[in-house]
PDB file of N, CA and C in Angstrom:
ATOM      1  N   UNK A   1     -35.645  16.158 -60.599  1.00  0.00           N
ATOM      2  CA  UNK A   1     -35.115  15.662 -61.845  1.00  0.00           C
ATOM      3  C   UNK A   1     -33.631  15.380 -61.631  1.00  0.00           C
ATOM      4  N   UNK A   2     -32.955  13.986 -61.900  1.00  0.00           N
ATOM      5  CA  UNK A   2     -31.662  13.805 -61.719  1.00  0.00           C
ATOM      6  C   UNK A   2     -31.500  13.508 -63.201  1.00  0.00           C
ATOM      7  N   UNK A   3     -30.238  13.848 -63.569  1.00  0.00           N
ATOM      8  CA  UNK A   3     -29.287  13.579 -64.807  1.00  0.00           C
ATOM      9  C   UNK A   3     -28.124  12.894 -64.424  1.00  0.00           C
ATOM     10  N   UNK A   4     -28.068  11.236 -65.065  1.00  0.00           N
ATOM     11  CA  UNK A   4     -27.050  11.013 -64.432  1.00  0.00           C
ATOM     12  C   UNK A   4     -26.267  10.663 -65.422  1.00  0.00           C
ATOM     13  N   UNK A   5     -24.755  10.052 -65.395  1.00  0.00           N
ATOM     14  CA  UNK A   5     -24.096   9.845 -66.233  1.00  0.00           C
ATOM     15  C   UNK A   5     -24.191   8.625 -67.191  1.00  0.00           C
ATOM     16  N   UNK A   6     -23.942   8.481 -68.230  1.00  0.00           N
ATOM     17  CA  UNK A   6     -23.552   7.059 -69.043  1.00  0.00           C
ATOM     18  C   UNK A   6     -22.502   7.013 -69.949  1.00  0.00           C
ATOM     19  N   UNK A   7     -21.685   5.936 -69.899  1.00  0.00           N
ATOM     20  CA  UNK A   7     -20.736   6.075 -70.288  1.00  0.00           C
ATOM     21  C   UNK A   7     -20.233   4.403 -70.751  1.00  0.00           C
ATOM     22  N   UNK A   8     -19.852   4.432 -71.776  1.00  0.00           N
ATOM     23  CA  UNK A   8     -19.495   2.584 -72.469  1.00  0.00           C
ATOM     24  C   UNK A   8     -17.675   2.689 -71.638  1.00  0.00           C
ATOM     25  N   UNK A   9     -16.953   3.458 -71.674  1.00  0.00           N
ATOM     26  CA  UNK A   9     -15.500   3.361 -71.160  1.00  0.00           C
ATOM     27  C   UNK A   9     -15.320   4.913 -70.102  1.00  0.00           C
ATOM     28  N   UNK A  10     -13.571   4.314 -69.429  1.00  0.00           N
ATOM     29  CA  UNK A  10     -13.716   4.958 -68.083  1.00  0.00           C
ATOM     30  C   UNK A  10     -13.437   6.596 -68.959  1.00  0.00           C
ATOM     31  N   UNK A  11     -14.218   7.471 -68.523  1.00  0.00           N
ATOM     32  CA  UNK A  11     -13.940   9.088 -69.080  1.00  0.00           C
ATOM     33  C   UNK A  11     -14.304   9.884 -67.978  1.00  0.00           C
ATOM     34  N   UNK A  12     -14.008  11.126 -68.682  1.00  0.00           N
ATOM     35  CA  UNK A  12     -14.621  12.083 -67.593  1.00  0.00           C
ATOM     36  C   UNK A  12     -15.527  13.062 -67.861  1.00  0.00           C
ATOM     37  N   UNK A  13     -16.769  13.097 -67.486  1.00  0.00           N
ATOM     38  CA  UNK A  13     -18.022  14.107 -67.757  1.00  0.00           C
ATOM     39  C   UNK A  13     -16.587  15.278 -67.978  1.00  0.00           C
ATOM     40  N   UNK A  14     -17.526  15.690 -69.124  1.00  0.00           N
ATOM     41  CA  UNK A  14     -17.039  17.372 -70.204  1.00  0.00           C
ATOM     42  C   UNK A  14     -17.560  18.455 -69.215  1.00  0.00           C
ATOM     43  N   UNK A  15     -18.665  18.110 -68.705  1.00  0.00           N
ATOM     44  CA  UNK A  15     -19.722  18.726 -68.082  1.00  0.00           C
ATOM     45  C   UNK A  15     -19.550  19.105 -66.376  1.00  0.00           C
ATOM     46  N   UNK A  16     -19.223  18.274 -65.488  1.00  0.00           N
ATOM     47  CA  UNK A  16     -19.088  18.231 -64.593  1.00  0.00           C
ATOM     48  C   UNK A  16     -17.582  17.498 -63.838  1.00  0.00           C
ATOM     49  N   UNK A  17     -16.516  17.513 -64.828  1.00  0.00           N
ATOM     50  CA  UNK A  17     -15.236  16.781 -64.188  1.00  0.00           C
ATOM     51  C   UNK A  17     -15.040  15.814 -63.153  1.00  0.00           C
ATOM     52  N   UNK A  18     -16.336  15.354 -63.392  1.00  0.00           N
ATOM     53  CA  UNK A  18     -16.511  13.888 -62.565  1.00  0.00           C
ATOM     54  C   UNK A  18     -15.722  12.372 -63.313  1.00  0.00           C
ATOM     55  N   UNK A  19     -15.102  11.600 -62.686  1.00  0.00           N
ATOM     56  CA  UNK A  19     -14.061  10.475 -63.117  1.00  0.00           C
ATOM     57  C   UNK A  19     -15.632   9.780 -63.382  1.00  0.00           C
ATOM     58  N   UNK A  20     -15.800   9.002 -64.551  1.00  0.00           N
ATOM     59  CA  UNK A  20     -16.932   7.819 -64.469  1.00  0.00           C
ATOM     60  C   UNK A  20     -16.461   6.778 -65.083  1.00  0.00           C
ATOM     61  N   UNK A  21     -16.625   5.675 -64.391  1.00  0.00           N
ATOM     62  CA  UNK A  21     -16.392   4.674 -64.802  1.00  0.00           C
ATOM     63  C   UNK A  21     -17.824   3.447 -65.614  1.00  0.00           C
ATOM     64  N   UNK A  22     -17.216   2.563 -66.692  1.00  0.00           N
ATOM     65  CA  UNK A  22     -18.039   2.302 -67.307  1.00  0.00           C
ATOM     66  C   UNK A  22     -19.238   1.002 -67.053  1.00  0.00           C
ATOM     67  N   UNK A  23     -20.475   1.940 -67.819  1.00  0.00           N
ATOM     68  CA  UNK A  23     -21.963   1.333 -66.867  1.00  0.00           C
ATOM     69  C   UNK A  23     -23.042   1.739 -67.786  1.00  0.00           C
ATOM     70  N   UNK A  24     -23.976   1.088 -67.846  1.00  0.00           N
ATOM     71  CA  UNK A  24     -25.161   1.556 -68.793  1.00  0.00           C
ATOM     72  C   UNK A  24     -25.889   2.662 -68.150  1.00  0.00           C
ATOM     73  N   UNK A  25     -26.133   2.701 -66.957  1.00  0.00           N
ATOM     74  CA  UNK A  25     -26.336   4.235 -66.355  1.00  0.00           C
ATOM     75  C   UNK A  25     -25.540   4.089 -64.993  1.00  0.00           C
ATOM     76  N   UNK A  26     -24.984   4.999 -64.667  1.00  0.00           N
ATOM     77  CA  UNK A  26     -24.392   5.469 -63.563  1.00  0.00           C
ATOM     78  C   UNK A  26     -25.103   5.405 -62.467  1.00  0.00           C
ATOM     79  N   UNK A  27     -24.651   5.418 -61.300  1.00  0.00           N
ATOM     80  CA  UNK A  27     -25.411   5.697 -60.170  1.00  0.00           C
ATOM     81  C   UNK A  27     -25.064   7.515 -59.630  1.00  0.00           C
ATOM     82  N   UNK A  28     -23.923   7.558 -60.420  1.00  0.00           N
ATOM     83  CA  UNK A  28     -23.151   9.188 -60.143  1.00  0.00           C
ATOM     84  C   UNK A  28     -24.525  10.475 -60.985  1.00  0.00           C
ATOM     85  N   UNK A  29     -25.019  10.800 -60.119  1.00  0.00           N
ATOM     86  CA  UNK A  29     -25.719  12.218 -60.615  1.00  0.00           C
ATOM     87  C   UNK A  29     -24.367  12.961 -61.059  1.00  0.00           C
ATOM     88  N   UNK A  30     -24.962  13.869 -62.291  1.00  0.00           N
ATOM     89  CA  UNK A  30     -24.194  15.198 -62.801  1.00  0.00           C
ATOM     90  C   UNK A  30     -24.203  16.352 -62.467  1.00  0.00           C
ATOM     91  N   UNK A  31     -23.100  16.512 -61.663  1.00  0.00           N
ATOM     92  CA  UNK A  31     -23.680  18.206 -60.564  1.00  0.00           C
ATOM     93  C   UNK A  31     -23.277  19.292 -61.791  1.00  0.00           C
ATOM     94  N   UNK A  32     -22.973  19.189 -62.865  1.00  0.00           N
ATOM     95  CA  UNK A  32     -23.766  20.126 -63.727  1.00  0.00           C
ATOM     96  C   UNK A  32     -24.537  20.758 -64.134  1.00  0.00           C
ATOM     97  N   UNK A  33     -25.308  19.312 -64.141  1.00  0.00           N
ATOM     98  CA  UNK A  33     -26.726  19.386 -64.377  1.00  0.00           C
ATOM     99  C   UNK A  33     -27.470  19.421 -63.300  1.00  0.00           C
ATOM    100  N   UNK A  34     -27.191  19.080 -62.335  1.00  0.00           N
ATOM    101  CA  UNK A  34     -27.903  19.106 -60.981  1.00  0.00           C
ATOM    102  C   UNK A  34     -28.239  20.741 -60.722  1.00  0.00           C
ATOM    103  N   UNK A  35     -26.923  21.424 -60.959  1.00  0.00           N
ATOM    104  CA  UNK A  35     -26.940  22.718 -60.409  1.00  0.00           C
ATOM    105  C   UNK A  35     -27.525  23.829 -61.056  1.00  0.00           C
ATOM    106  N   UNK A  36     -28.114  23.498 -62.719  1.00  0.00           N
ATOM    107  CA  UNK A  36     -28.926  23.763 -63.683  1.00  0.00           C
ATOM    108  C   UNK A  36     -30.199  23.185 -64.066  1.00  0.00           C
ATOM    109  N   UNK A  37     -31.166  22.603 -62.828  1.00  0.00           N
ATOM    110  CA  UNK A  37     -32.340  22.092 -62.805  1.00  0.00           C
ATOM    111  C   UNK A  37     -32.882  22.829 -63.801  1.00  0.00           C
ATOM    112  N   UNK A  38     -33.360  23.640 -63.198  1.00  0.00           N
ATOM    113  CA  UNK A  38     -34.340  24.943 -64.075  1.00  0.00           C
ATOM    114  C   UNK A  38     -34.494  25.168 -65.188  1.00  0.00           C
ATOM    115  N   UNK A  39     -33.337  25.341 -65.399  1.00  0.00           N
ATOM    116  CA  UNK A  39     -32.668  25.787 -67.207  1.00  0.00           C
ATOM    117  C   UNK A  39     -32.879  24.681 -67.937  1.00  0.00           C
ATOM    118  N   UNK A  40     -32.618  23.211 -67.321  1.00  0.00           N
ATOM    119  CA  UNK A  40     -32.927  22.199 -68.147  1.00  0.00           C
ATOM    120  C   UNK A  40     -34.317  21.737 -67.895  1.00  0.00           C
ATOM    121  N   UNK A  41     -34.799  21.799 -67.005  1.00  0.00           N
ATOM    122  CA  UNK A  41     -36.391  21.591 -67.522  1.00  0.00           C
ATOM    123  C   UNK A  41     -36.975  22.688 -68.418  1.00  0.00           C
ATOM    124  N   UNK A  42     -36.796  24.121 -68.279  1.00  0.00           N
ATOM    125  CA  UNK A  42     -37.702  24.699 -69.373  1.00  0.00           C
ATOM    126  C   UNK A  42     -37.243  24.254 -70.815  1.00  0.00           C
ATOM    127  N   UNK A  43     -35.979  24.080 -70.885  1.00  0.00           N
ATOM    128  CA  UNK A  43     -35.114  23.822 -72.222  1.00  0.00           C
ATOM    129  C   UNK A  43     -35.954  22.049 -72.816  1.00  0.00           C
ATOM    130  N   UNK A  44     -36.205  21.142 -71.766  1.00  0.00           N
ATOM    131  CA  UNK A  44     -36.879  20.122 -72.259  1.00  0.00           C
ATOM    132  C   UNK A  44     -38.343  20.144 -72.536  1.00  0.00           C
ATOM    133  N   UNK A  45     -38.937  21.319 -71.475  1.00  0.00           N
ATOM    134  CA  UNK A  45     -40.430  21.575 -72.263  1.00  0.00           C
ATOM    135  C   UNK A  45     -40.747  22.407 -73.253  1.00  0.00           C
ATOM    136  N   UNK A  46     -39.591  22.832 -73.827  1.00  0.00           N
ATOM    137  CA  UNK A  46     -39.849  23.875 -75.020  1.00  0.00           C
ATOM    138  C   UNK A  46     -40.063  22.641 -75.981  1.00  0.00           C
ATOM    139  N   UNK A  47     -39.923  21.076 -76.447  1.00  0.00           N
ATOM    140  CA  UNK A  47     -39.480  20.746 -77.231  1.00  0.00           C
ATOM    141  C   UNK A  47     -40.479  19.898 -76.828  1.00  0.00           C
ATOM    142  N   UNK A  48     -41.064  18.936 -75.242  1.00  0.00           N
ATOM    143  CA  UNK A  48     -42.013  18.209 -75.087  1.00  0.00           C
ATOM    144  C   UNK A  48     -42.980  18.639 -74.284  1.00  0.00           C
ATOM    145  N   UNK A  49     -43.519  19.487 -74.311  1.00  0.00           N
ATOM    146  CA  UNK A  49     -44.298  20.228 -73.376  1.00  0.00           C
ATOM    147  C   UNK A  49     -45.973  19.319 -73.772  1.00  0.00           C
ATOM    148  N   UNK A  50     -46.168  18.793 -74.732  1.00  0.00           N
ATOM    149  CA  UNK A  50     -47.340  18.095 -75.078  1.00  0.00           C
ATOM    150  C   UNK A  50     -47.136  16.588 -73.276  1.00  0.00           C
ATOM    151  N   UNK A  51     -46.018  15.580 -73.717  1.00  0.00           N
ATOM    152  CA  UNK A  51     -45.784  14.612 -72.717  1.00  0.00           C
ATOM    153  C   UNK A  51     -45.775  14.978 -71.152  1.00  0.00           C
ATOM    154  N   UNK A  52     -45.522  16.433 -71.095  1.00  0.00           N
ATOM    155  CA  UNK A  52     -45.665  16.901 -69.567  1.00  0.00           C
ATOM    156  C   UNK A  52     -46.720  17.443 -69.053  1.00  0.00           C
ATOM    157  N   UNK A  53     -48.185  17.316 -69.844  1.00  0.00           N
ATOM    158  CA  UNK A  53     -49.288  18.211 -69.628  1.00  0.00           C
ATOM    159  C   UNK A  53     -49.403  17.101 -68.663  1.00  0.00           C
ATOM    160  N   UNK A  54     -50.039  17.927 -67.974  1.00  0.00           N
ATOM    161  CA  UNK A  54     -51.005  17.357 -66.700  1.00  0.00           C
ATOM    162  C   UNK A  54     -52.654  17.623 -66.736  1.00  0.00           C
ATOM    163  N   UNK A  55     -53.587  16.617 -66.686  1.00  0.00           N
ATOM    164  CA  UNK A  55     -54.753  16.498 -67.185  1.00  0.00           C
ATOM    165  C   UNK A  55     -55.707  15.661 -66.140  1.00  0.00           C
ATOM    166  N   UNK A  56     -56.750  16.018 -65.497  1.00  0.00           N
ATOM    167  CA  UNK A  56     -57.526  15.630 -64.430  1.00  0.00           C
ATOM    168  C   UNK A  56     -58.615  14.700 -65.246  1.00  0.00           C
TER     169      UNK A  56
END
């Protein structure tokens, strides 16, 4: 799972003090979020856990 940045003007991730410059998605992953895989996937299947079932 990558999280990457987006941003309409040049700022700097709150999150990861990365410089980003402006782009409808970044090519810059968020080593924030990178370094909090885990935490953010259970935190996104508490809320969509129906869209992530896996079904044979």
């Amino acid at each position: 799972m990558s999280i990457k940045h987006e941003f309409m003007a040049k700022e700097i991730c709150n999150q990861c003090s990365k410089q980003i410059y402006p782009a409808d998605i970044s090519i810059q992953l968020c080593s924030f979020f990178q370094q909090r895989q885990h935490d953010l996937l259970r935190y996104i299947l508490r809320f969509y856990q129906k869209e992530f079932q896996y079904s044979r």
